[in-house]
Structures are given as structure tokens and as C-alpha cells.
C-alpha atoms as a PDB file:
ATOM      1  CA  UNK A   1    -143.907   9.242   8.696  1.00  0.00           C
ATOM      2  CA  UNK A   2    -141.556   7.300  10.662  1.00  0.00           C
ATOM      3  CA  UNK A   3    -139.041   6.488   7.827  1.00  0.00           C
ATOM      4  CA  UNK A   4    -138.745   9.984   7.197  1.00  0.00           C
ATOM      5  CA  UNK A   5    -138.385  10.502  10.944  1.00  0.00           C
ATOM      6  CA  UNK A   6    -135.750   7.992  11.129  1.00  0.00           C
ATOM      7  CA  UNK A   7    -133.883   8.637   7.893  1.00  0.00           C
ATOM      8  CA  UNK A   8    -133.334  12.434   8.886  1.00  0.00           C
ATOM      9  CA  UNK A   9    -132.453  11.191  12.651  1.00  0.00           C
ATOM     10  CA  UNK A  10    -129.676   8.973  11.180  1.00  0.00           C
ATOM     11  CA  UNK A  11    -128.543  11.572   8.628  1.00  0.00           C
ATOM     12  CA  UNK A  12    -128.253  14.002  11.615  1.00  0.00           C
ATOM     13  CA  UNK A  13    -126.349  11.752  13.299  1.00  0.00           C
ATOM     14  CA  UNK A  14    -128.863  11.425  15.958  1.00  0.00           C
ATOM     15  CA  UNK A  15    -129.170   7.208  16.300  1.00  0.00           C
ATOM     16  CA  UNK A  16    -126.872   4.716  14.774  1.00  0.00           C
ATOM     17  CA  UNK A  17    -127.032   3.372  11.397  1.00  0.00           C
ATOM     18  CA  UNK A  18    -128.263  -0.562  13.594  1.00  0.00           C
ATOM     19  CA  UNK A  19    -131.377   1.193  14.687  1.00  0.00           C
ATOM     20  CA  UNK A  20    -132.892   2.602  11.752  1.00  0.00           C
ATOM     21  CA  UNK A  21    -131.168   0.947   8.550  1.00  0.00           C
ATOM     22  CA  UNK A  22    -131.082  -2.706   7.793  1.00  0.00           C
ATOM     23  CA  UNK A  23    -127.521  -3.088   7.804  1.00  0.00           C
ATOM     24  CA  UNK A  24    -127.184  -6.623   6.212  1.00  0.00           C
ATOM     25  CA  UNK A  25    -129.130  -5.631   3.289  1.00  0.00           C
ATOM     26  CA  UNK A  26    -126.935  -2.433   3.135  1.00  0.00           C
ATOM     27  CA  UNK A  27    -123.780  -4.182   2.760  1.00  0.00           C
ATOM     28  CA  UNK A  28    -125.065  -6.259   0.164  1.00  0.00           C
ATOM     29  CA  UNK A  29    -126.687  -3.466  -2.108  1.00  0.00           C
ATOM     30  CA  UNK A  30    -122.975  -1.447  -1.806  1.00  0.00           C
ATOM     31  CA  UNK A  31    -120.977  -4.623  -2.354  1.00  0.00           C
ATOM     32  CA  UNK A  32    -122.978  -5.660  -5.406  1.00  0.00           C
ATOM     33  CA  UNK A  33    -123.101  -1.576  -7.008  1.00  0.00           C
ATOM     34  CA  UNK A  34    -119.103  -2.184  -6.028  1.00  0.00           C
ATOM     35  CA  UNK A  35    -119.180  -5.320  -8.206  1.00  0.00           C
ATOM     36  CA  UNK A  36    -121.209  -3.599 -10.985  1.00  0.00           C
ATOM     37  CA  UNK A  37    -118.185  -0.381 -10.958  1.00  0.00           C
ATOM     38  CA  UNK A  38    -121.684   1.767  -9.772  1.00  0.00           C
ATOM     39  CA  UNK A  39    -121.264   4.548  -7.438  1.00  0.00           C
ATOM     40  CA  UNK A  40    -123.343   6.629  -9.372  1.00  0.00           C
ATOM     41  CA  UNK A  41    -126.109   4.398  -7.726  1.00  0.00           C
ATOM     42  CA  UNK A  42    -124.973   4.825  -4.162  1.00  0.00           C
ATOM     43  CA  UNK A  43    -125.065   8.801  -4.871  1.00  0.00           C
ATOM     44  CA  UNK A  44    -127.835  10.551  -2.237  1.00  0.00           C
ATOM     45  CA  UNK A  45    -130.123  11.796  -5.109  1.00  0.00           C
ATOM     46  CA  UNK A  46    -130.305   7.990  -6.557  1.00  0.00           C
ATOM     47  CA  UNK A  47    -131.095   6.226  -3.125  1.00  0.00           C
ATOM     48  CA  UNK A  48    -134.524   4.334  -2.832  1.00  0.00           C
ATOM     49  CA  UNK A  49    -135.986   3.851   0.308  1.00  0.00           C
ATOM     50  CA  UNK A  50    -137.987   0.584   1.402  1.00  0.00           C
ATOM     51  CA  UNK A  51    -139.457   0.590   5.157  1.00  0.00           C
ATOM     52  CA  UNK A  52    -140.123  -2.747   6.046  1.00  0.00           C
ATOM     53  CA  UNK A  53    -143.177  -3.192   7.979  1.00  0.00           C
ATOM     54  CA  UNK A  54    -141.929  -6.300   9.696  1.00  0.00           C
ATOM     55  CA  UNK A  55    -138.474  -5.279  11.348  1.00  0.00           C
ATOM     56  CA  UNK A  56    -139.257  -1.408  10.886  1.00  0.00           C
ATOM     57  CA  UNK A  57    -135.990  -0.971   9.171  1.00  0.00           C
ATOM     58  CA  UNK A  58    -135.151   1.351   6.154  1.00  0.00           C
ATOM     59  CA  UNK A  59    -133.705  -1.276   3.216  1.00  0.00           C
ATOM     60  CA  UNK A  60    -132.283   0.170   0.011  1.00  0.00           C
ATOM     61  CA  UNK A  61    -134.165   0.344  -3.404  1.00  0.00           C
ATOM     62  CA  UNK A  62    -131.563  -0.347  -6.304  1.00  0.00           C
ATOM     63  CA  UNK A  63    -132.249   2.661  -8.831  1.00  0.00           C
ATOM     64  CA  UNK A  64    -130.433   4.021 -11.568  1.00  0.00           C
ATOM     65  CA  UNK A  65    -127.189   1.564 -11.580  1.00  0.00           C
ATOM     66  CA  UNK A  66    -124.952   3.002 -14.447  1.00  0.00           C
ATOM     67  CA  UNK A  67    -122.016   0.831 -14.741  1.00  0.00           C
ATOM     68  CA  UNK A  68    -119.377   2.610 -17.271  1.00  0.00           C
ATOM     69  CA  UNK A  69    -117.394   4.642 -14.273  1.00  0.00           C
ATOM     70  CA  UNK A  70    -113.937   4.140 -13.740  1.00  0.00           C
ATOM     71  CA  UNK A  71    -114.529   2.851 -10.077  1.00  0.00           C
ATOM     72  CA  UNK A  72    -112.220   0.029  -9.791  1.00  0.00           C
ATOM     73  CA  UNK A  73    -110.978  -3.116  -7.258  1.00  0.00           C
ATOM     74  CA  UNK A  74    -112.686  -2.646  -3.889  1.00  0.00           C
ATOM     75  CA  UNK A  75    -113.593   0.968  -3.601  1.00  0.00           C
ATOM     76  CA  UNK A  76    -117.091   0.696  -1.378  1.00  0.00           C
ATOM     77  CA  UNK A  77    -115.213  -0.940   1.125  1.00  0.00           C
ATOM     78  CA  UNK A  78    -113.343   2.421   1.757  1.00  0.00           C
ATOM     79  CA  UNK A  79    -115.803   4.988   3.805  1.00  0.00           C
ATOM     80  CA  UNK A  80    -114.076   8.003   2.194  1.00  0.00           C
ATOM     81  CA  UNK A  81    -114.988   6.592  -1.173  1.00  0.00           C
ATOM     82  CA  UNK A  82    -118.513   7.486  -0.225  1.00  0.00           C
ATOM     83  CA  UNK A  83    -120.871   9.696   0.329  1.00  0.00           C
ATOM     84  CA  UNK A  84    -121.792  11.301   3.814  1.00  0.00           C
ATOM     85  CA  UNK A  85    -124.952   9.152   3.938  1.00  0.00           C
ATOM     86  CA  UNK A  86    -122.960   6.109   4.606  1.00  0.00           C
ATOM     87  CA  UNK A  87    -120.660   7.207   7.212  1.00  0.00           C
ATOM     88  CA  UNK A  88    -122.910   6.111   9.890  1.00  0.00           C
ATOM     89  CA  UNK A  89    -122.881   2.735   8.532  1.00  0.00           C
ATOM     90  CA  UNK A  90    -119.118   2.571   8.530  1.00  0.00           C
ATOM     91  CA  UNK A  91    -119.348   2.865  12.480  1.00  0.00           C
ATOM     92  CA  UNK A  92    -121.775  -0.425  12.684  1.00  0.00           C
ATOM     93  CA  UNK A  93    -119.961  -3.808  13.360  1.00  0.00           C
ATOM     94  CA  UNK A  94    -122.294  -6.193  11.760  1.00  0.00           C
ATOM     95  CA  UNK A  95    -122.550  -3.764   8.522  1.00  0.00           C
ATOM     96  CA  UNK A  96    -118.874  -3.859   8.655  1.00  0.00           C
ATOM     97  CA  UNK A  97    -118.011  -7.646   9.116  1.00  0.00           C
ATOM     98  CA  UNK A  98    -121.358  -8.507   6.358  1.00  0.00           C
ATOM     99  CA  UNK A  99    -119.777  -6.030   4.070  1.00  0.00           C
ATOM    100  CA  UNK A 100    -116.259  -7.574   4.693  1.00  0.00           C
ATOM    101  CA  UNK A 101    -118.106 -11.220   3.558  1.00  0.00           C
ATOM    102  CA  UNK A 102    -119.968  -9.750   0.824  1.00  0.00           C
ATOM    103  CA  UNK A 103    -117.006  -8.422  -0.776  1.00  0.00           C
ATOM    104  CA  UNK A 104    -115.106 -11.527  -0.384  1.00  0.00           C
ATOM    105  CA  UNK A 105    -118.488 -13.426  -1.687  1.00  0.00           C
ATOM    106  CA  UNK A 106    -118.407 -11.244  -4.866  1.00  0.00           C
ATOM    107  CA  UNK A 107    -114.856 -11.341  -5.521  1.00  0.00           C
ATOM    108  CA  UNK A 108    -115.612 -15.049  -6.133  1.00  0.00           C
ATOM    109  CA  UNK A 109    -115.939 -16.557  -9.759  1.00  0.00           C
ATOM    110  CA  UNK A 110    -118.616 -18.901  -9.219  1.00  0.00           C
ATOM    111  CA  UNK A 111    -120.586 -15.906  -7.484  1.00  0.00           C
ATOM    112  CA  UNK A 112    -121.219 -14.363 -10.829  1.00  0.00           C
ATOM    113  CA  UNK A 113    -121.092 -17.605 -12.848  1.00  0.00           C
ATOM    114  CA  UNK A 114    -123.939 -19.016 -10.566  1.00  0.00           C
ATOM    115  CA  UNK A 115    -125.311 -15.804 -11.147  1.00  0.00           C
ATOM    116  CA  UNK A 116    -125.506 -15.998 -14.605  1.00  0.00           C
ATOM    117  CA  UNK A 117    -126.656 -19.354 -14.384  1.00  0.00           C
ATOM    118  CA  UNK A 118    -129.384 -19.047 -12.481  1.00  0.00           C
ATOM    119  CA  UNK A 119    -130.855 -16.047 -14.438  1.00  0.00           C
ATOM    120  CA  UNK A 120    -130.232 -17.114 -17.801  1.00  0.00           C
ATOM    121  CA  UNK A 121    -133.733 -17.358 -19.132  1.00  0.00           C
ATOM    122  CA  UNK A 122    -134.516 -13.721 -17.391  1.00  0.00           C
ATOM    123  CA  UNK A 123    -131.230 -12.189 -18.839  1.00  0.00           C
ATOM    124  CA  UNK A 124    -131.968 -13.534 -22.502  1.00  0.00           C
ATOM    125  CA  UNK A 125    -135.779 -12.123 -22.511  1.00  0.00           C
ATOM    126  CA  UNK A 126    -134.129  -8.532 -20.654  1.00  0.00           C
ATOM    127  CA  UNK A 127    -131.532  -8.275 -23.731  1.00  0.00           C
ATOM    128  CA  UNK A 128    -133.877  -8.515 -26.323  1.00  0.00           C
ATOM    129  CA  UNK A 129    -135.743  -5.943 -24.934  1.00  0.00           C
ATOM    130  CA  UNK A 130    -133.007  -3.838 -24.775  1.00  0.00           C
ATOM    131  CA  UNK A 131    -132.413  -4.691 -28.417  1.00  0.00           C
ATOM    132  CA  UNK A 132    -135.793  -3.080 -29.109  1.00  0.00           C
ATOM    133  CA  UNK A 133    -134.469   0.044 -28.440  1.00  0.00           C
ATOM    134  CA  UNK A 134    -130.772  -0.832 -29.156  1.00  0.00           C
ATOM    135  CA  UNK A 135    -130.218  -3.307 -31.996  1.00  0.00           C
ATOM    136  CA  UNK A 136    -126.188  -3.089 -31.429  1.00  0.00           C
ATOM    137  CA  UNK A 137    -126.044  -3.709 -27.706  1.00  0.00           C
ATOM    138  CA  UNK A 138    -124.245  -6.721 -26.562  1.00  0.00           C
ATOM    139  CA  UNK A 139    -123.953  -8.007 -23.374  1.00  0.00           C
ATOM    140  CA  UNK A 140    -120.172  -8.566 -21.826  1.00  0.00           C
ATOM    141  CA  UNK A 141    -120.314 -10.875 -18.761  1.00  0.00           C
ATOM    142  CA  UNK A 142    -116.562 -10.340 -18.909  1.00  0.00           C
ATOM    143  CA  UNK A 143    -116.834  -7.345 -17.671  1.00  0.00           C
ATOM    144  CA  UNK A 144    -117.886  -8.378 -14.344  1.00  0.00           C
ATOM    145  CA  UNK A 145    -115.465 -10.787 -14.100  1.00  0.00           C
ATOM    146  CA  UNK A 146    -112.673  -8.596 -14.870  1.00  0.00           C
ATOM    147  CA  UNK A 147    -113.735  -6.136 -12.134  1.00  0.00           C
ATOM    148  CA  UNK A 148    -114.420  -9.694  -9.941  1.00  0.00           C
ATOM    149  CA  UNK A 149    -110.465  -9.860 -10.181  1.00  0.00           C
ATOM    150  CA  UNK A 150    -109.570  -6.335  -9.437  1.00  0.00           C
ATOM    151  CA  UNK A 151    -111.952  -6.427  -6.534  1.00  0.00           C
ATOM    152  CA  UNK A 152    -110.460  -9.884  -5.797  1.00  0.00           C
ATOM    153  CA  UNK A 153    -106.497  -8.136  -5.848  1.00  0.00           C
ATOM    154  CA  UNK A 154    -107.632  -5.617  -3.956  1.00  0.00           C
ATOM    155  CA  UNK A 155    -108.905  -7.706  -0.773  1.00  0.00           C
ATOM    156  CA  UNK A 156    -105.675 -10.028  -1.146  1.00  0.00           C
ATOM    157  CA  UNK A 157    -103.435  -6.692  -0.958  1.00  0.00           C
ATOM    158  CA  UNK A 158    -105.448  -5.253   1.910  1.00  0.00           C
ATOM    159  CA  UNK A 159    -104.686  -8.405   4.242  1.00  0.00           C
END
């Protein structure tokens, strides 16, 4: 198929990250796992594919987002702190300038406030669901706000 086609031609380093990935949507999916602390998403083995009929580009499926590493501050924005699959990306200037945004977007309190707001009714029903399973879990927006600041710090130190 061509996303297979395409996939391994970019992971061989055979066409650039612009022609075969969507870039924008990229930089979005890292900055947010980045917000969440999850790299274990962004690991090869975790990675969902999406081919989009329309513009024929390869968009990332989020899948498996565990949240409790130690990843802290603005990691993703560092190519070393990833995996060989997203070198490629690293060497795109729109990836790099909408991941540059995005992180700045995220780093934002009313990002995740507005966030929250907007998905209250849809984050209620989802944790009592998970207290089906779970009767102690809680949920700690304060989390993400804490790792908003460190991501935040990190940007402001990088300038």
C-alpha cells in the first residue's frame, strides 16, 4: 500500500519527512505527549498510522499515552530526546516553526484551562468509567499545569 511504501521510504531516509508525513499534525501530537510527560507514546512500537485520503499524508494515531515518566520541561523539542523515527522531521521547517508554536501554545495556562473547560462534561462521564474499574482514582489537573510551568521555564531559558 502506499502508506507502507511511504512510511518505509521516509524511515530509510529516502524522501523528506514534508512529502510523506503531515507535519503540522506531527508537531501537535509530540507537543501535546510533551505536555502529558508521554514519550512512552512517541516510542516506534506505540505509533498509529492514519493515511489521509485527501492530502495523501501519513497523520499520527494517539495510542497508549502513559503519563507517570519522569520526562520533564520541554524535552520533545530536543531531536536527541527522540527516537530515530523523528529525525527526519527535525530537518522540516514548517514541522519545526509549528512545533516551536505548539510548545509555546501549551506552555500557556489558559491552553489547558480552556481545555478543561471545554471537555468537562466528557471528562466527568470518562472518570467514572475509570472508577468502574478503579474506585480510588482521582483525577489531578495539577499535574498538567505543573509540567505547563516546567515546559513554560524551559522555553524562557532556551531564548
Amino acid at each position: 500500500t502506499i502508506l507502507l511504501k511511504n512510511l518505509d521510504n521516509y524511515r530509510k531516509g529516502l524522501i523528506v519527512a514534508d512529502s510523506v508525513l503531515d507535519v503540522k499534525k506531527w508537531a501537535r501530537f509530540i507537543a501535546i505527549n510533551g505536555l502529558m510527560k508521554s514519550d512512552h507514546a512517541l516510542r516506534w512500537h506505540n505509533l498509529r498510522f492514519y493515511l489521509n485520503p485527501e492530502t495523501q499524508l501519513i497523520e499520527p494515531v494517539g495510542f497508549d499515552c502513559i503519563s507517570w515518566h519522569s520526562k520533564k520541561g520541554a524535552w520533545f523539542l530536543d531531536s536527541n530526546e527522540l527516537e530515530e523515527f523523528y529525525k527526519g522531521l527535525f530537518d522540516s521547517e514548517l514541522f519545526l516553526s509549528t512545533l516551536n508554536s505548539k510548545a509555546h501554545e501549551i506552555a500557556e495556562r489558559s491552553y489547558f484551562k480552556n481545555f478543561l473547560d471545554d471537555n468537562k462534561e466528557e471528562i466527568e462521564k470518562n472518570i467514572e468509567l475509570i472508577k468502574l474499574e478503579k474506585k480510588e482514582y482521582k483525577f489531578w489537573p495539577i499535574a498538567f499545569y505543573k509540567n505547563q510551568d516546567l515546559i513554560k521555564k524551559s522555553l524562557d531559558t532556551s531564548k
